[in-house]
PDB file of N, CA and C in Angstrom:
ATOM      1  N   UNK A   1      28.825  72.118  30.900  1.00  0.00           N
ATOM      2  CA  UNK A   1      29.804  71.797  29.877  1.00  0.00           C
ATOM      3  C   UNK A   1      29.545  70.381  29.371  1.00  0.00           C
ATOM      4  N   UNK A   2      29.861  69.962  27.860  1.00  0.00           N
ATOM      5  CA  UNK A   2      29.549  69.159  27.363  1.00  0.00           C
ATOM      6  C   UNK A   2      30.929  68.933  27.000  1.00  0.00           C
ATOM      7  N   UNK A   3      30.946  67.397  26.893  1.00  0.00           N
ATOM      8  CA  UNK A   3      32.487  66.519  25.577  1.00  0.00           C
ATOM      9  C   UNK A   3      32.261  66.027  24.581  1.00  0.00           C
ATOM     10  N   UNK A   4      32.775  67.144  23.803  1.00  0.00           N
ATOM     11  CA  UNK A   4      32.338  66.468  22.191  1.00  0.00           C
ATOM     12  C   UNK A   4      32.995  64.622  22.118  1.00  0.00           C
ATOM     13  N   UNK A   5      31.684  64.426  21.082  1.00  0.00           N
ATOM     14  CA  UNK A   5      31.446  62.992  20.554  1.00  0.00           C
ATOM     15  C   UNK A   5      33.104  62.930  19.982  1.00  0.00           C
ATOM     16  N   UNK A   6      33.853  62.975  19.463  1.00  0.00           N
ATOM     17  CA  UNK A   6      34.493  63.259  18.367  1.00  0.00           C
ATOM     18  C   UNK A   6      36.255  63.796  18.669  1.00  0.00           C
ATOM     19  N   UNK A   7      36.561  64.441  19.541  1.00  0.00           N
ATOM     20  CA  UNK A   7      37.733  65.110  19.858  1.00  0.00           C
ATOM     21  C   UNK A   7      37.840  65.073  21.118  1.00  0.00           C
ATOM     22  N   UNK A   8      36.892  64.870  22.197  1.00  0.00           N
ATOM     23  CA  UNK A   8      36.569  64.824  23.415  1.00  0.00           C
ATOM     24  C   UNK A   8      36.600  66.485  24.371  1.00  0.00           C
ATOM     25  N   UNK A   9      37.041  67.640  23.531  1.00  0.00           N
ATOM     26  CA  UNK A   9      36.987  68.576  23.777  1.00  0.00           C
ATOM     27  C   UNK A   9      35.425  68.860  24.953  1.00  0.00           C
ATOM     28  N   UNK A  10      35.846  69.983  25.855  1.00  0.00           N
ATOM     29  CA  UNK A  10      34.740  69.910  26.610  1.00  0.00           C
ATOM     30  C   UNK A  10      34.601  71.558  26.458  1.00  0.00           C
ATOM     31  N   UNK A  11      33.453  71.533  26.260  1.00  0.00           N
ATOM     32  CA  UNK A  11      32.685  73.014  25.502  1.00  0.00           C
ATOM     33  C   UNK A  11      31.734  73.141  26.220  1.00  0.00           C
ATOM     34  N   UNK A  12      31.407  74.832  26.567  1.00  0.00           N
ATOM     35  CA  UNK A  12      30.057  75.029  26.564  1.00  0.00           C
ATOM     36  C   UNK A  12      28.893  75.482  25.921  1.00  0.00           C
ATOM     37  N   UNK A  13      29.262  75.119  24.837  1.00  0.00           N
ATOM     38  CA  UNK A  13      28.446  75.781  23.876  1.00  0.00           C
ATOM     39  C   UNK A  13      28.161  74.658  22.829  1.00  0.00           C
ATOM     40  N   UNK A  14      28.045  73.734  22.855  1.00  0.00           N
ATOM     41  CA  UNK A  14      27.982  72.053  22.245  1.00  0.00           C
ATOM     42  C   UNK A  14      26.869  72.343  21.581  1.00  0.00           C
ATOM     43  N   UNK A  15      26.372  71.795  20.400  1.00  0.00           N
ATOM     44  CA  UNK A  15      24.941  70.919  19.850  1.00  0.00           C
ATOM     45  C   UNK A  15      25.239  69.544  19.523  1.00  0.00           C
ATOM     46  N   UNK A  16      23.979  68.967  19.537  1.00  0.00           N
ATOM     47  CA  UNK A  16      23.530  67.935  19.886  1.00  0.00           C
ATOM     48  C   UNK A  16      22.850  67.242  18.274  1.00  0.00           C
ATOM     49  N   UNK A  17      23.318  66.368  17.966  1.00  0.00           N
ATOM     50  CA  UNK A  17      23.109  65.852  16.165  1.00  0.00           C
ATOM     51  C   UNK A  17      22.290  64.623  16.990  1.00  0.00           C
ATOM     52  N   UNK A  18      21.049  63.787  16.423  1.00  0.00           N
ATOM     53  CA  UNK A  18      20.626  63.088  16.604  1.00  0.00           C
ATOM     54  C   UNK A  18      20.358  62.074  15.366  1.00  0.00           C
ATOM     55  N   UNK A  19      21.564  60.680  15.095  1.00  0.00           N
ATOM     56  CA  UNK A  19      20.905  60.141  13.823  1.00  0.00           C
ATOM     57  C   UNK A  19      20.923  58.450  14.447  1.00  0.00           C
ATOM     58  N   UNK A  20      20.012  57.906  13.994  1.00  0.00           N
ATOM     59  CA  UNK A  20      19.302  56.181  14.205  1.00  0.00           C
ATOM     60  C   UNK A  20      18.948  55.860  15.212  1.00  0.00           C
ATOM     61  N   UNK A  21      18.543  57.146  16.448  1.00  0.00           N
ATOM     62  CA  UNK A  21      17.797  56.879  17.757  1.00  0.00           C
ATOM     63  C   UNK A  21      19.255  57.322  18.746  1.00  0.00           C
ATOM     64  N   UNK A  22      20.378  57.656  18.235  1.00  0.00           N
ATOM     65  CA  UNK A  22      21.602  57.630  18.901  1.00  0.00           C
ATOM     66  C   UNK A  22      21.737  59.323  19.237  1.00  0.00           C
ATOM     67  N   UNK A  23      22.188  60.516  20.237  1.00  0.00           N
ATOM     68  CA  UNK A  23      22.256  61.424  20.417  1.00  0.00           C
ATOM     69  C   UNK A  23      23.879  61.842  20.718  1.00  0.00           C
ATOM     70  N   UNK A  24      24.771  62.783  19.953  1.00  0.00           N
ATOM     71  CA  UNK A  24      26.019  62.846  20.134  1.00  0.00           C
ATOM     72  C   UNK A  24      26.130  64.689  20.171  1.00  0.00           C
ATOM     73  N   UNK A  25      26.885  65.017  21.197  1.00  0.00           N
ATOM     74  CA  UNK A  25      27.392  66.768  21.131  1.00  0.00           C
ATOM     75  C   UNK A  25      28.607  66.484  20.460  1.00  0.00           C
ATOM     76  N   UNK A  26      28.570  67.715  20.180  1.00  0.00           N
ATOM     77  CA  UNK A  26      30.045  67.754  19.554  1.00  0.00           C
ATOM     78  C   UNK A  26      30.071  69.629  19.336  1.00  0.00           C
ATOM     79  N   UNK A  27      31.248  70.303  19.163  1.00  0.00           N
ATOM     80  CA  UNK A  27      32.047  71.688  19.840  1.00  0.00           C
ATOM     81  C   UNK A  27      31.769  72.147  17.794  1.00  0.00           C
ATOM     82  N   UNK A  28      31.847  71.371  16.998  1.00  0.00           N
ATOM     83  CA  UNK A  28      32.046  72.228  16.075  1.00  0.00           C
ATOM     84  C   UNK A  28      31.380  71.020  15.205  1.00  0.00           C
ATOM     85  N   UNK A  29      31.209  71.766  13.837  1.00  0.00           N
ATOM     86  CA  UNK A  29      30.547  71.125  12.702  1.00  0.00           C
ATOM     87  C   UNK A  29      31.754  70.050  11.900  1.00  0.00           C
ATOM     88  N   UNK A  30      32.483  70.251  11.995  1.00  0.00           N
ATOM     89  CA  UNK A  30      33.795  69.790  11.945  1.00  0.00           C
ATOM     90  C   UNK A  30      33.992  68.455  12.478  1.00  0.00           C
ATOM     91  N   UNK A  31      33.760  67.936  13.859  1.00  0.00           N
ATOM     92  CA  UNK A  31      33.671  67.359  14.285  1.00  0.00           C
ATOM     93  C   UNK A  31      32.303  66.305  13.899  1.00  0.00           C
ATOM     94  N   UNK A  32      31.462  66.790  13.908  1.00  0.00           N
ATOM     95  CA  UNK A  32      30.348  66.176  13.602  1.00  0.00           C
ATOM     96  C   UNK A  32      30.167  65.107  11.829  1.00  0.00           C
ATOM     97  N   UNK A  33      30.980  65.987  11.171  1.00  0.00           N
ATOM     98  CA  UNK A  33      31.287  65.184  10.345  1.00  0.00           C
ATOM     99  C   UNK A  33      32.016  64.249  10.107  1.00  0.00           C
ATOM    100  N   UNK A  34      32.828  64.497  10.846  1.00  0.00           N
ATOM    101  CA  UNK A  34      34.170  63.198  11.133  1.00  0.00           C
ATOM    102  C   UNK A  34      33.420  62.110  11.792  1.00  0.00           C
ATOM    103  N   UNK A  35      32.281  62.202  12.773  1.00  0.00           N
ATOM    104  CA  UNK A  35      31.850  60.966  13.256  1.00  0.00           C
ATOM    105  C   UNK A  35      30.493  60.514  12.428  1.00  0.00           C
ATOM    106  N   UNK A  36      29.855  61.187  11.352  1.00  0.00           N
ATOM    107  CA  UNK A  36      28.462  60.745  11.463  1.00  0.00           C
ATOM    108  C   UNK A  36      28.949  60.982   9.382  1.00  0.00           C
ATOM    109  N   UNK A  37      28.925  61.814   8.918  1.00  0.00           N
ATOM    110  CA  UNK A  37      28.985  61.964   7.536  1.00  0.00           C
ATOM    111  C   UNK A  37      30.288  60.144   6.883  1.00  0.00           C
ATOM    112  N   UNK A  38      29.282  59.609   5.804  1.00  0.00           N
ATOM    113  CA  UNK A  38      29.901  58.821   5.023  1.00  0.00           C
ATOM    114  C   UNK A  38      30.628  59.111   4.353  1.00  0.00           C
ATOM    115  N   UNK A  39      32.148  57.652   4.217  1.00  0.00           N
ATOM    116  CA  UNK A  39      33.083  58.524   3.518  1.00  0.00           C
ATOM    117  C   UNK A  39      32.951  57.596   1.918  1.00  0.00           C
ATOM    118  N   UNK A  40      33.922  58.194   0.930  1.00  0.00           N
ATOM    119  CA  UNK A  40      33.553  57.893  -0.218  1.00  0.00           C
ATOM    120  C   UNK A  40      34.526  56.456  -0.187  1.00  0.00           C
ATOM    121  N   UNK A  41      33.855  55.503  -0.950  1.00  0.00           N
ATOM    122  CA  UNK A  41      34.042  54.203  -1.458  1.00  0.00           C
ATOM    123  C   UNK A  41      35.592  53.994  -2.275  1.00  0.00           C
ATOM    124  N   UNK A  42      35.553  55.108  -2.930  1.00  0.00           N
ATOM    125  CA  UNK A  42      36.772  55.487  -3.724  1.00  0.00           C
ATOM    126  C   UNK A  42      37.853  56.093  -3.410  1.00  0.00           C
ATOM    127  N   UNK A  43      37.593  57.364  -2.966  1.00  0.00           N
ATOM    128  CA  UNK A  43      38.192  57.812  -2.412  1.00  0.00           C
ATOM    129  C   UNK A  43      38.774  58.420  -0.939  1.00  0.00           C
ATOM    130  N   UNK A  44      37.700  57.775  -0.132  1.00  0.00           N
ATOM    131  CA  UNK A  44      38.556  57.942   1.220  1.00  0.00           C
ATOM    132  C   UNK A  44      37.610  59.250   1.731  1.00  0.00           C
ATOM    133  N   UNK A  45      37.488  60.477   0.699  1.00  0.00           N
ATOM    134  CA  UNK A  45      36.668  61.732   1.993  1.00  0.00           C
ATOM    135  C   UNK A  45      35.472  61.626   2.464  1.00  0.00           C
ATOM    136  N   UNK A  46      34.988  62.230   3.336  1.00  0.00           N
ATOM    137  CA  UNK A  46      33.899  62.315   3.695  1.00  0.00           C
ATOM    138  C   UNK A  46      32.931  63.051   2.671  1.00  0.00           C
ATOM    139  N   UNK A  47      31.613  62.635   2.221  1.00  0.00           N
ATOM    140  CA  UNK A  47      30.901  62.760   1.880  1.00  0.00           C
ATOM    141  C   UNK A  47      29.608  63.525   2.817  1.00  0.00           C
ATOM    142  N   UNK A  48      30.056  65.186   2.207  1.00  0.00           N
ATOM    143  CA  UNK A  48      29.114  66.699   3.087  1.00  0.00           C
ATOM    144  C   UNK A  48      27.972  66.617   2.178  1.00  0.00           C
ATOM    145  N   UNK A  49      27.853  66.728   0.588  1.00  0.00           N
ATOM    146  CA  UNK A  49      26.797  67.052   0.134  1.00  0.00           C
ATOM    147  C   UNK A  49      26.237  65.558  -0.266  1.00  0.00           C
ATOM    148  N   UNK A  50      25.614  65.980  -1.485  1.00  0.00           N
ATOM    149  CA  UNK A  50      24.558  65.050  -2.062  1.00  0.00           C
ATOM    150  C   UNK A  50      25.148  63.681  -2.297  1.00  0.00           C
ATOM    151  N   UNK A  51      26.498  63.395  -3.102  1.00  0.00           N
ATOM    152  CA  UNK A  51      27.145  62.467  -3.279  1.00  0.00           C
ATOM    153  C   UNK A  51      26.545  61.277  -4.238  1.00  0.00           C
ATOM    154  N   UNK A  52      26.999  60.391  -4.508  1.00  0.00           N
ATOM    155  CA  UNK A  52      25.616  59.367  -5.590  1.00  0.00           C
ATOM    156  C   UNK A  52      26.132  57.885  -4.818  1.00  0.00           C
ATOM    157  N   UNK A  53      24.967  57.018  -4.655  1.00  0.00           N
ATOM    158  CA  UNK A  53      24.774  56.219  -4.378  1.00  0.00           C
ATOM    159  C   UNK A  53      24.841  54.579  -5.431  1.00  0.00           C
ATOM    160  N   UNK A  54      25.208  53.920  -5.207  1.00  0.00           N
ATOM    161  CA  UNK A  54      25.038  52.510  -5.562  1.00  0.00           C
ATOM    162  C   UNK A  54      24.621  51.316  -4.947  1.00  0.00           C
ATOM    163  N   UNK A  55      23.096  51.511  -4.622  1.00  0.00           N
ATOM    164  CA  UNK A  55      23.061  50.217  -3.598  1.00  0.00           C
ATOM    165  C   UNK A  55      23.258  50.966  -1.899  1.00  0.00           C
ATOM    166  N   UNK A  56      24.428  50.311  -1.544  1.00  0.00           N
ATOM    167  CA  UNK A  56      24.760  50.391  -0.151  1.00  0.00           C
ATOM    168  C   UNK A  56      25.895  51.216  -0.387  1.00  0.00           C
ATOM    169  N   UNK A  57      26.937  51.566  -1.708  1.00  0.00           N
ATOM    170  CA  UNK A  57      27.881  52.098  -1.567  1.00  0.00           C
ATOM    171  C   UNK A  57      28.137  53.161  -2.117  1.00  0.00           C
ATOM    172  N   UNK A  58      28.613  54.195  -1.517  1.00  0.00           N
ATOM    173  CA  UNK A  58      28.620  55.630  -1.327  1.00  0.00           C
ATOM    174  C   UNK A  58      29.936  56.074  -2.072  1.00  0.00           C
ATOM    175  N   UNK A  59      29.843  57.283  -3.047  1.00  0.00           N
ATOM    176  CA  UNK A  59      30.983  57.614  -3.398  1.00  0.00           C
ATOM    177  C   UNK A  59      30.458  59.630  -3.208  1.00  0.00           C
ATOM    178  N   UNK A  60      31.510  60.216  -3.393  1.00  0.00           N
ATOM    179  CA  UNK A  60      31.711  61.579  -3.394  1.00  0.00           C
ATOM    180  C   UNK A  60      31.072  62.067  -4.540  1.00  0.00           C
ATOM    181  N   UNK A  61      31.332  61.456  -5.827  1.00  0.00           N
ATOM    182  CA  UNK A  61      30.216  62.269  -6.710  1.00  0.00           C
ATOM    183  C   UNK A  61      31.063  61.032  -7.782  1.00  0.00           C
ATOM    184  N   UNK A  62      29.820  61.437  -9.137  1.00  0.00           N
ATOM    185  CA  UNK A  62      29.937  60.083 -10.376  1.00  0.00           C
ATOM    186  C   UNK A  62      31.432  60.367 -10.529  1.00  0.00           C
ATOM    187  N   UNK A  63      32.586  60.978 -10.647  1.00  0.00           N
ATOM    188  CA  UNK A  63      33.954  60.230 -11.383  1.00  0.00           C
ATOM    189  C   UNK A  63      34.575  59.442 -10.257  1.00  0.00           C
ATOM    190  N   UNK A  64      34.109  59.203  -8.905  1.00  0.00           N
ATOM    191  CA  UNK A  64      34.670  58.045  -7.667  1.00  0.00           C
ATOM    192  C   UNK A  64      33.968  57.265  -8.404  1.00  0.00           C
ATOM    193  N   UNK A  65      32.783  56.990  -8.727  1.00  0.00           N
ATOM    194  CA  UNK A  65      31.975  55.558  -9.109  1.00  0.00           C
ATOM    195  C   UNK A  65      32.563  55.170 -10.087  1.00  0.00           C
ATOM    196  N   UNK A  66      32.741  56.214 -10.826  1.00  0.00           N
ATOM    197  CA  UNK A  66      33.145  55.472 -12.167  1.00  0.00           C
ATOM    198  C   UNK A  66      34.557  54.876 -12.305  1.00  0.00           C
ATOM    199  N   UNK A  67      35.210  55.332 -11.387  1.00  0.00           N
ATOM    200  CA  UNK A  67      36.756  54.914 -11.445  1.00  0.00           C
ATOM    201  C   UNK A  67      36.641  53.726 -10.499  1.00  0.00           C
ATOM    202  N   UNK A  68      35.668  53.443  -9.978  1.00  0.00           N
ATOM    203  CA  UNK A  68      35.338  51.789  -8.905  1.00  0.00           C
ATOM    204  C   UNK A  68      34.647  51.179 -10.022  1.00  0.00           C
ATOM    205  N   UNK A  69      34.341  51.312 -11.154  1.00  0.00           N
ATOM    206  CA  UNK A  69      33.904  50.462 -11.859  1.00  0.00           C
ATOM    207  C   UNK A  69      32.184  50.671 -11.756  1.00  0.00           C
ATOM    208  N   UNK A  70      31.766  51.555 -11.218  1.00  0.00           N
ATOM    209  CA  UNK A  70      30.181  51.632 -10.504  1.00  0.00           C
ATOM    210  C   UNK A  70      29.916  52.829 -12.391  1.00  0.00           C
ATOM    211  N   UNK A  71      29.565  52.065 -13.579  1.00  0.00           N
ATOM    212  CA  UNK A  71      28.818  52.869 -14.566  1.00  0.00           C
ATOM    213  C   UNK A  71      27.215  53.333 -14.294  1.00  0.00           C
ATOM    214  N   UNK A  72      27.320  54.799 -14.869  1.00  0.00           N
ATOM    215  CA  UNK A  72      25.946  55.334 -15.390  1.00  0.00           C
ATOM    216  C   UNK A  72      25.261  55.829 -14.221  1.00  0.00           C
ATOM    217  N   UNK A  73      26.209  56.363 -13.259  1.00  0.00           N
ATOM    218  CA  UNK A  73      25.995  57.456 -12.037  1.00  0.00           C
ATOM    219  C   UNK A  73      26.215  58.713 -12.392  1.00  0.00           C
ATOM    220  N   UNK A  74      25.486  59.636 -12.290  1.00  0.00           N
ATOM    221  CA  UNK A  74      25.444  60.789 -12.377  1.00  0.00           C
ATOM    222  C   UNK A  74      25.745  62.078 -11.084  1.00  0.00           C
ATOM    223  N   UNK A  75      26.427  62.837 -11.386  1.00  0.00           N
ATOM    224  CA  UNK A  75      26.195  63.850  -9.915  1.00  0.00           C
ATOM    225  C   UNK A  75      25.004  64.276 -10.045  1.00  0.00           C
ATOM    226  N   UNK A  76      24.217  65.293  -8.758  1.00  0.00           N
ATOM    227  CA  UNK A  76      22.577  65.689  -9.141  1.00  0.00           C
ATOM    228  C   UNK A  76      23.001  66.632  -9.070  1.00  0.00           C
ATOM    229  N   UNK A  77      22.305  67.684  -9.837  1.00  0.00           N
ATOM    230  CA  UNK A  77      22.213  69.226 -10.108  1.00  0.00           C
ATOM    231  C   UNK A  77      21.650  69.861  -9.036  1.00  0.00           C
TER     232      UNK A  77
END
């Protein structure tokens, strides 16, 4: 049995996400996003898909950027 990274739930059926040399289980995908997926700049959610970038700062897709003042971001197709 494993304890998820995240909820501390102890599962036996865990996977194992590996990101910047760091290794974390966690019970559900759910979880895994709550500790490792970026959240948006603007608005607060976590950022699952593609999302657009500025630099270092992350938004959910171009109308978060644009409402932070971040012009001429596009979502990607």
């Amino acid at each position: 049995m494993s304890t998820c990274a995240t909820c501390g739930n102890e599962y036996g059926d865990t996977f194992t996400v590996t990101k910047d040399g760091q290794s974390f289980d966690f019970d559900s995908f759910e979880c895994a996003i709550h500790k490792l997926a970026p959240s948006c700049s603007q608005c607060g959610c976590r950022v699952v898909g593609h999302g657009v970038q500025h630099g270092d700062t992350v938004y959910c897709c171009a109308h978060c950027a644009k409402a932070a003042g971040d012009e001429g971001l596009v979502d990607r197709n």
